[in-house]
Protein backbone atom coordinates (compact mmCIF):
# COMPACT_ATOMS: atom_id res chain seq x y z
CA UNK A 1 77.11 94.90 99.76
CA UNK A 2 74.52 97.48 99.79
CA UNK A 3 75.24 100.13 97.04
CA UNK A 4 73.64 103.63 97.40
CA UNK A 5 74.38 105.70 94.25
CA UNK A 6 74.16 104.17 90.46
CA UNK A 7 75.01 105.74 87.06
CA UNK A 8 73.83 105.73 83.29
CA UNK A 9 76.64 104.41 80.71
CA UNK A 10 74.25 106.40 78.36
CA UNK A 11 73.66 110.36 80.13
CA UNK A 12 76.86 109.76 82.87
CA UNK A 13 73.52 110.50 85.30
CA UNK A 14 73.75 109.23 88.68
CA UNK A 15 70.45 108.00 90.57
CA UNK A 16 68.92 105.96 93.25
CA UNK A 17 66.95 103.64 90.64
CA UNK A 18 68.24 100.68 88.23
CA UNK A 19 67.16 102.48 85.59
CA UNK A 20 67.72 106.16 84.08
CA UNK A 21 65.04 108.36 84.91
CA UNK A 22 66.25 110.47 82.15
CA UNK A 23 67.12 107.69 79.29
CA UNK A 24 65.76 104.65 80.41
CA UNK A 25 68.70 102.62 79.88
CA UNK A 26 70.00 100.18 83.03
CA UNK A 27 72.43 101.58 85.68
CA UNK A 28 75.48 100.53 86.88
CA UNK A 29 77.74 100.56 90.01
CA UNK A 30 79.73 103.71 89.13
CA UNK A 31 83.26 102.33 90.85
CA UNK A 32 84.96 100.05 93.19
CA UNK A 33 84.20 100.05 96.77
CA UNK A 34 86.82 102.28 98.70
CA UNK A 35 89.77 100.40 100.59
CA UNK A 36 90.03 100.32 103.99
CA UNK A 37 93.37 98.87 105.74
CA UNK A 38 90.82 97.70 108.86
CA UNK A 39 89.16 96.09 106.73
CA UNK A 40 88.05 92.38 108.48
CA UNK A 41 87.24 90.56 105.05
CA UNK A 42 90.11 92.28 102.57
CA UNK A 43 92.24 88.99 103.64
CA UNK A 44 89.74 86.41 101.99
CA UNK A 45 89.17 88.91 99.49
CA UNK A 46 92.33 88.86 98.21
CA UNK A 47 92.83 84.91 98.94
CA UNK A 48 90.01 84.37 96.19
CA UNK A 49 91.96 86.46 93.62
CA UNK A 50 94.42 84.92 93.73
CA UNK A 51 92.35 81.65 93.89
CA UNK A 52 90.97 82.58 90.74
CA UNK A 53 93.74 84.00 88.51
CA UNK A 54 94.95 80.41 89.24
CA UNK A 55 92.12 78.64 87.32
CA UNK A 56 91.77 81.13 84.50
C-alpha cells in the first residue's frame, strides 16, 4: 500500500519525507485508507478482523 502524504504528531505538518523537515521528529500515516464498496480485497480484509478479535 503505497502512501503519498505523511504528517508530524509534533508541528501537525504534512510532507513527502519520514521525517519533519521542520522538527525532525518521525512521520506518520495521517488516516485510514478511504473505503471503496468495489473494493476486490475489503472481503479478506474484513475476514482477518474478525480472525483476529477472535484470538485477542
Amino acid at each position: 500500500m503505497g502512501h503519498k502524504i505523511l504528517r508530524c504528531r509534533e508541528c501537525s505538518r504534512y510532507t513527502l519525507n519520514s521525517q519533519c523537515p521542520v522538527c525532525g521528529k518521525k512521520t506518520v500515516i495521517p488516516g485510514p485508507a478511504k473505503f471503496s464498496p468495489l473494493d476486490p480485497y475489503g472481503k479478506y480484509r474484513r475476514k482477518g478482523k474478525i480472525q483476529e478479535r477472535k484470538y485477542l
